[in-house]
N, C-alpha and C. Protein backbone atom coordinates (compact mmCIF):
# COMPACT_ATOMS: atom_id res chain seq x y z
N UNK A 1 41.94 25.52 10.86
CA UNK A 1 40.87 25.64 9.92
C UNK A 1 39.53 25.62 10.68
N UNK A 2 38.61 26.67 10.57
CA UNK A 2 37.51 26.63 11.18
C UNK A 2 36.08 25.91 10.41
N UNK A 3 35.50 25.51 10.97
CA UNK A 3 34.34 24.89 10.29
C UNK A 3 33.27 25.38 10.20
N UNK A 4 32.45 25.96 9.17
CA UNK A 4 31.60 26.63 9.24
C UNK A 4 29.85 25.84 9.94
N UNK A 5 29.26 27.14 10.54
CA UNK A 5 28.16 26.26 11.48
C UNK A 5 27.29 25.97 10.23
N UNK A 6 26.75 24.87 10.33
CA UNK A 6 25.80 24.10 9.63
C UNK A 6 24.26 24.52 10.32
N UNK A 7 23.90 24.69 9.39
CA UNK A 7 21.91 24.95 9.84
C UNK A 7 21.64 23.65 9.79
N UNK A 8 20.89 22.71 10.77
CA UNK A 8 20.22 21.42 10.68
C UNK A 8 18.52 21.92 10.53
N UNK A 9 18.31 21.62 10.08
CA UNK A 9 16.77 21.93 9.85
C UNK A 9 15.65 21.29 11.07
N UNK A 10 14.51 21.81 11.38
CA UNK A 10 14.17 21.21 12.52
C UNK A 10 12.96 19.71 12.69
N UNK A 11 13.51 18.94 13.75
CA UNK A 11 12.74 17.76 13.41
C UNK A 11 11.35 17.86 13.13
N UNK A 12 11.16 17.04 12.05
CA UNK A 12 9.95 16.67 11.80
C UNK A 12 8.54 15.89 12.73
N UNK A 13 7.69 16.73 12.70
CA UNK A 13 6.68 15.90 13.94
C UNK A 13 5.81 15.19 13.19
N UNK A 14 5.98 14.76 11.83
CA UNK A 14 4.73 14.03 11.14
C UNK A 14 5.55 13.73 10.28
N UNK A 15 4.95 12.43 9.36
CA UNK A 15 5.84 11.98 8.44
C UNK A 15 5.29 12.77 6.74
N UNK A 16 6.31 13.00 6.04
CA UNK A 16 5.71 13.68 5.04
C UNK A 16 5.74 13.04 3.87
N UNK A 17 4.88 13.08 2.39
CA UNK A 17 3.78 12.07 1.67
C UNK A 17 4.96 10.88 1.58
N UNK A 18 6.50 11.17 1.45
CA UNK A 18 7.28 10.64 0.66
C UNK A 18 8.43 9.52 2.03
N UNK A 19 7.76 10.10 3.06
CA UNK A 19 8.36 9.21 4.00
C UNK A 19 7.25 7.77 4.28
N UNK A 20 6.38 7.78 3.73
CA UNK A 20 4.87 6.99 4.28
C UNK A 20 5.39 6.06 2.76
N UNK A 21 5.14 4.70 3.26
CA UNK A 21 5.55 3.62 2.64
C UNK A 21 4.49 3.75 1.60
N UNK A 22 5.00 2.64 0.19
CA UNK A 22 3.63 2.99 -0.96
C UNK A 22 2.78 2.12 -0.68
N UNK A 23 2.76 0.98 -0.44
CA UNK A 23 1.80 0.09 0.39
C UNK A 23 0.47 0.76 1.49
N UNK A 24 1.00 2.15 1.99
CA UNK A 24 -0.21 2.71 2.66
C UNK A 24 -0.55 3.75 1.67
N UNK A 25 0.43 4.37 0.96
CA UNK A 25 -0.63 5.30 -0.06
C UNK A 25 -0.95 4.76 -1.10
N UNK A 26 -0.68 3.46 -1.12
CA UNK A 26 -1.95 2.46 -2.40
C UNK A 26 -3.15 2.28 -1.70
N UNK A 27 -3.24 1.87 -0.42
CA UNK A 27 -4.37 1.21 0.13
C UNK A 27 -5.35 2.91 0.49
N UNK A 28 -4.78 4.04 0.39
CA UNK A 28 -5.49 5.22 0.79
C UNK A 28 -6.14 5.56 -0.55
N UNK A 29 -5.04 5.41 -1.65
CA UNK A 29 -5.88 6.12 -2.82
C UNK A 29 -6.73 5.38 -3.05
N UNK A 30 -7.17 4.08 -2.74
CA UNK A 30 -8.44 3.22 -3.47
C UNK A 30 -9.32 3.60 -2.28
N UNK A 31 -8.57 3.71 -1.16
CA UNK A 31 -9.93 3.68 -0.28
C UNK A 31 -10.51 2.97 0.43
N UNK A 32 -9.13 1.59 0.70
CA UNK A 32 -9.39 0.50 1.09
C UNK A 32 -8.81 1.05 3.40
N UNK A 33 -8.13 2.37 3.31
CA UNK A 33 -8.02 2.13 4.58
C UNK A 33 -8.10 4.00 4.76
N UNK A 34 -8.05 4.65 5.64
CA UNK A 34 -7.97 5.93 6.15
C UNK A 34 -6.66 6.67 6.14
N UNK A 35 -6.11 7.60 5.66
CA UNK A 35 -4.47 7.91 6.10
C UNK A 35 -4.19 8.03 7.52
N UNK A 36 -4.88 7.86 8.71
CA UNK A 36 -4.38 8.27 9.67
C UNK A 36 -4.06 6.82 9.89
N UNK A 37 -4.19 5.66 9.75
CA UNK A 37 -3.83 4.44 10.08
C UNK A 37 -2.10 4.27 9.85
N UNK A 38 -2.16 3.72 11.05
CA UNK A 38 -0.50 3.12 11.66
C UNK A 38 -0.23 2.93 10.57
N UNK A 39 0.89 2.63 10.17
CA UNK A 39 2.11 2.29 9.15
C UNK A 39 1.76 0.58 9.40
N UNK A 40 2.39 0.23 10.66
CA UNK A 40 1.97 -1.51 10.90
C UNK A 40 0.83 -2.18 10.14
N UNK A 41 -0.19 -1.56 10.43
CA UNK A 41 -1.41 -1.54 11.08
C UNK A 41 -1.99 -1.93 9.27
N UNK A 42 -1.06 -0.50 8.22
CA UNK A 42 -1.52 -0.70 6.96
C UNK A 42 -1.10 -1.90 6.56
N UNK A 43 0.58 -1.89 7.07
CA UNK A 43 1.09 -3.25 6.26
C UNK A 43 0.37 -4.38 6.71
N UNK A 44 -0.40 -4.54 7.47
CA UNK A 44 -0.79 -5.76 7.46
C UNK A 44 -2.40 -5.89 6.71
N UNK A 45 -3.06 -5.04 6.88
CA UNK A 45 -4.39 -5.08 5.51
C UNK A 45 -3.76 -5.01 3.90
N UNK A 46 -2.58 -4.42 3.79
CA UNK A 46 -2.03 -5.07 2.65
C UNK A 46 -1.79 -6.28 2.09
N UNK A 47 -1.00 -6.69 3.47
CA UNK A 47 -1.16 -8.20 3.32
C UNK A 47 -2.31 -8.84 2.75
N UNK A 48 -3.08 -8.83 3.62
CA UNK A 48 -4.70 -9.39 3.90
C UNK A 48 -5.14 -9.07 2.71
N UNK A 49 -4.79 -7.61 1.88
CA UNK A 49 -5.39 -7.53 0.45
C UNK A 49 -4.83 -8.29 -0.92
N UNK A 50 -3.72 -8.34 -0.62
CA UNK A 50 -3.12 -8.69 -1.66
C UNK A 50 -2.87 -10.69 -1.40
N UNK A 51 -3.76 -11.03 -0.54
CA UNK A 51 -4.03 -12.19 -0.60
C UNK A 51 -5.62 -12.69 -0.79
N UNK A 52 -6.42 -11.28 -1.26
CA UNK A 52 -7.64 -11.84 -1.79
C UNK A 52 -7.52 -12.46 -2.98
N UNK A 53 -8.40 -13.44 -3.47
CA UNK A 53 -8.30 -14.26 -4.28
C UNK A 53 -8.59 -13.62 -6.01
N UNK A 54 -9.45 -12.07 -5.65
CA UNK A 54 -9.78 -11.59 -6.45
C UNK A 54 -8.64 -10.74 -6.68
N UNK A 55 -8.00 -10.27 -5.92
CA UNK A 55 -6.52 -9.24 -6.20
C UNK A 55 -5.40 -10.34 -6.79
N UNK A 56 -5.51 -11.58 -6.20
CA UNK A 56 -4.38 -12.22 -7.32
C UNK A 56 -5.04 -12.35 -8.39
N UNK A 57 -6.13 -12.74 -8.54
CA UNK A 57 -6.43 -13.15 -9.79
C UNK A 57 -5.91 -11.78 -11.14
N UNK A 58 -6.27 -10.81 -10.32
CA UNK A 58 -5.69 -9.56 -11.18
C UNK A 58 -4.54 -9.93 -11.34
N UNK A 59 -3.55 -9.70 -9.84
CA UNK A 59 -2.01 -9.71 -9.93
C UNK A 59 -1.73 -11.22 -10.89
N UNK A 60 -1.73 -11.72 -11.02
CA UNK A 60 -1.63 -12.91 -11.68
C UNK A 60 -1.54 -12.79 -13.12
N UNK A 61 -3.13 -12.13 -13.89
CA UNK A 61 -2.77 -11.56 -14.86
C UNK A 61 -2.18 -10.40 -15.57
N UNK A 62 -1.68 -9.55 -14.44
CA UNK A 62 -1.05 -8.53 -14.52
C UNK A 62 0.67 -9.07 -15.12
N UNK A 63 0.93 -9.82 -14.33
CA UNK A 63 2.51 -10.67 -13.90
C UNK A 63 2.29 -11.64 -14.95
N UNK A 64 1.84 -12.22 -15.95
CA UNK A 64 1.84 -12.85 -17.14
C UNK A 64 2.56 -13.89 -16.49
N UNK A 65 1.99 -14.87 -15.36
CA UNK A 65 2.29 -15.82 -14.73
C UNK A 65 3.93 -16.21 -14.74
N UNK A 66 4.53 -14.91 -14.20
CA UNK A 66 5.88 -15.18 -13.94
C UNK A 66 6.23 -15.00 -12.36
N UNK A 67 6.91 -15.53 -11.68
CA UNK A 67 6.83 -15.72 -10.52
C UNK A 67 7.54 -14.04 -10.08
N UNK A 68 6.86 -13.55 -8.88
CA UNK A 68 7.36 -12.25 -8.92
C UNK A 68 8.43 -12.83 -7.61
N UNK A 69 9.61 -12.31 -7.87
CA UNK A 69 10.97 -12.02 -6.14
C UNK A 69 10.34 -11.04 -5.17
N UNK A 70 10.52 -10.17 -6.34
CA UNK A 70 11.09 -9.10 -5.71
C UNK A 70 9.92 -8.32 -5.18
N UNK A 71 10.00 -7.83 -3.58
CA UNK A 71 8.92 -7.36 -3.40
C UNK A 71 8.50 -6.39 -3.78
N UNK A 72 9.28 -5.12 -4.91
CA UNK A 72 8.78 -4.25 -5.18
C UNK A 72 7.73 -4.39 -6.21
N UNK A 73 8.31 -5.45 -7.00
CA UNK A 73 7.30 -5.96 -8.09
C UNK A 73 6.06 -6.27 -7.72
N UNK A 74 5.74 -6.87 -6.07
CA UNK A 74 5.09 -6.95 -5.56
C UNK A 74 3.87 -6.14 -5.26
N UNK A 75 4.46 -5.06 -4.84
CA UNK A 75 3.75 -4.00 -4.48
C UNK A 75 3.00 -3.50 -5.81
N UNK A 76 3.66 -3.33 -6.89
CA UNK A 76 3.14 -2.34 -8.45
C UNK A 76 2.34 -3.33 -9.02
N UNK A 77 2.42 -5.25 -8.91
CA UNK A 77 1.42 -5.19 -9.24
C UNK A 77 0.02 -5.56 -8.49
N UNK A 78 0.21 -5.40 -7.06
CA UNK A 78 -1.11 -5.28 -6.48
C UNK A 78 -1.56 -3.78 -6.60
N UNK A 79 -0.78 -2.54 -6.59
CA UNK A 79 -1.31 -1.10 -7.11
C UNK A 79 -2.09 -1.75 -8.32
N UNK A 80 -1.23 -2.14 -9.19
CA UNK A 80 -1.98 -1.86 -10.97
C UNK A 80 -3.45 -3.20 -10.72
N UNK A 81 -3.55 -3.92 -9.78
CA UNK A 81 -4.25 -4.53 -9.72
C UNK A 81 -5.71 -4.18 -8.96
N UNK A 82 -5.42 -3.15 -8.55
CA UNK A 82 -6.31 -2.26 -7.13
C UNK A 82 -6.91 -1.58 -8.44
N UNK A 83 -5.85 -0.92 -9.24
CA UNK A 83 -6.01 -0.54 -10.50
C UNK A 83 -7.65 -0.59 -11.00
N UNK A 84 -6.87 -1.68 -11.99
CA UNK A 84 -8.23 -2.33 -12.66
C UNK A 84 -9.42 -2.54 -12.35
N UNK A 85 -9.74 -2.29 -10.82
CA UNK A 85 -10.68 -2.85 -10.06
C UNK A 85 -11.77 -1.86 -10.38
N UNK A 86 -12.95 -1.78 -10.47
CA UNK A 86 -14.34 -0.93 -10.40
C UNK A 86 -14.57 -0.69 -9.27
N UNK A 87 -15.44 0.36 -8.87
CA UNK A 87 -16.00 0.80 -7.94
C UNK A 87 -16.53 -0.11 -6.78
N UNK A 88 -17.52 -1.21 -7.68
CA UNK A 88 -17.81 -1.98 -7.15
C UNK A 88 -16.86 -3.36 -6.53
N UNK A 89 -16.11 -3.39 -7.34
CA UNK A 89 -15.26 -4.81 -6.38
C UNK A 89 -14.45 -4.07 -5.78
N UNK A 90 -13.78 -2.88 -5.38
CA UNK A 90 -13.25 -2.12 -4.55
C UNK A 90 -14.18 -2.16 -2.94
N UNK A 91 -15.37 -1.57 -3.54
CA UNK A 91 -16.07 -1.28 -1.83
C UNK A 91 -16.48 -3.55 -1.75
N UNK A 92 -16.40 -4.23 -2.48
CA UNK A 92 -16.67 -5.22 -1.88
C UNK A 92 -15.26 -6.02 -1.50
N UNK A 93 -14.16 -5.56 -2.05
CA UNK A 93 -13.30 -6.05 -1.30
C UNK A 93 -12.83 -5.63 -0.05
N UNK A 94 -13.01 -4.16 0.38
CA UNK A 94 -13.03 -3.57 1.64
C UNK A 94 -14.19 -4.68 2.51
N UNK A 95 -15.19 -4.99 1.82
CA UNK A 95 -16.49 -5.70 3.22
C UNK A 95 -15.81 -6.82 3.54
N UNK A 96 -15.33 -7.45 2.80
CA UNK A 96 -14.03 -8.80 2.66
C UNK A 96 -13.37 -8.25 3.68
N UNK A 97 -12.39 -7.48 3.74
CA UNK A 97 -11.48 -6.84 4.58
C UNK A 97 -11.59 -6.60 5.99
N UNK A 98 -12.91 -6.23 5.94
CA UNK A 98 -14.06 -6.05 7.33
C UNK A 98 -14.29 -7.21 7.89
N UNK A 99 -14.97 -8.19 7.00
CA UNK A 99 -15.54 -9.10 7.60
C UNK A 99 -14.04 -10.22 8.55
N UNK A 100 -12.80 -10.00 7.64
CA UNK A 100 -11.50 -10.73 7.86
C UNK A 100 -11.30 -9.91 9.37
N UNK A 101 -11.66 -9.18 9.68
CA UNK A 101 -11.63 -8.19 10.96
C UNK A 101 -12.32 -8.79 11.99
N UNK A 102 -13.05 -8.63 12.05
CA UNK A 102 -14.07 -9.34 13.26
C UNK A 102 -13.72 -10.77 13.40
């Protein structure tokens, strides 16, 4: 029995929208980091964001004070919490972000 040749398609040199974790395309669509930033590099200003006091306070009331596990829950409600945010506590939580930098 012969096996027919298989086409492998050719490697990818960039990651494409759906390979890039949602944690960096949350922090791109608000605007809190650049898309060319490391994957690492995002997860860890995620971190750093989703431990501002003003992003729990969202996530907090987002999560109707139930303790979240699971980290995906995690993630949707610091999105829906980035969410809610205005213009203005967006670019001032980025100076937060900055200033946690230096």
């Amino acid at each position: 029995m012969k096996h027919r040749k298989q086409n492998k398609p050719a490697p990818q040199t960039h990651l494409s929208a759906s390979a890039v974790p949602s944690y960096h395309r949350i922090l791109v669509k608000h605007g809190l980091i650049e898309k060319t930033l490391s994957i690492p590099d995002a997860h860890k200003v995620f971190l750093k964001v989703g431990a501002d006091p003003e992003v729990q306070k969202l996530r907090h009331h987002i999560a109707h004070g139930s303790k979240m596990k699971h980290v995906r829950a995690l993630y949707l409600a610091t999105a829906m919490a980035l969410q809610g945010m205005t213009k203005e506590e967006l670019e001032a939580l980025k100076l937060r972000m900055e200033e946690k930098r230096v």
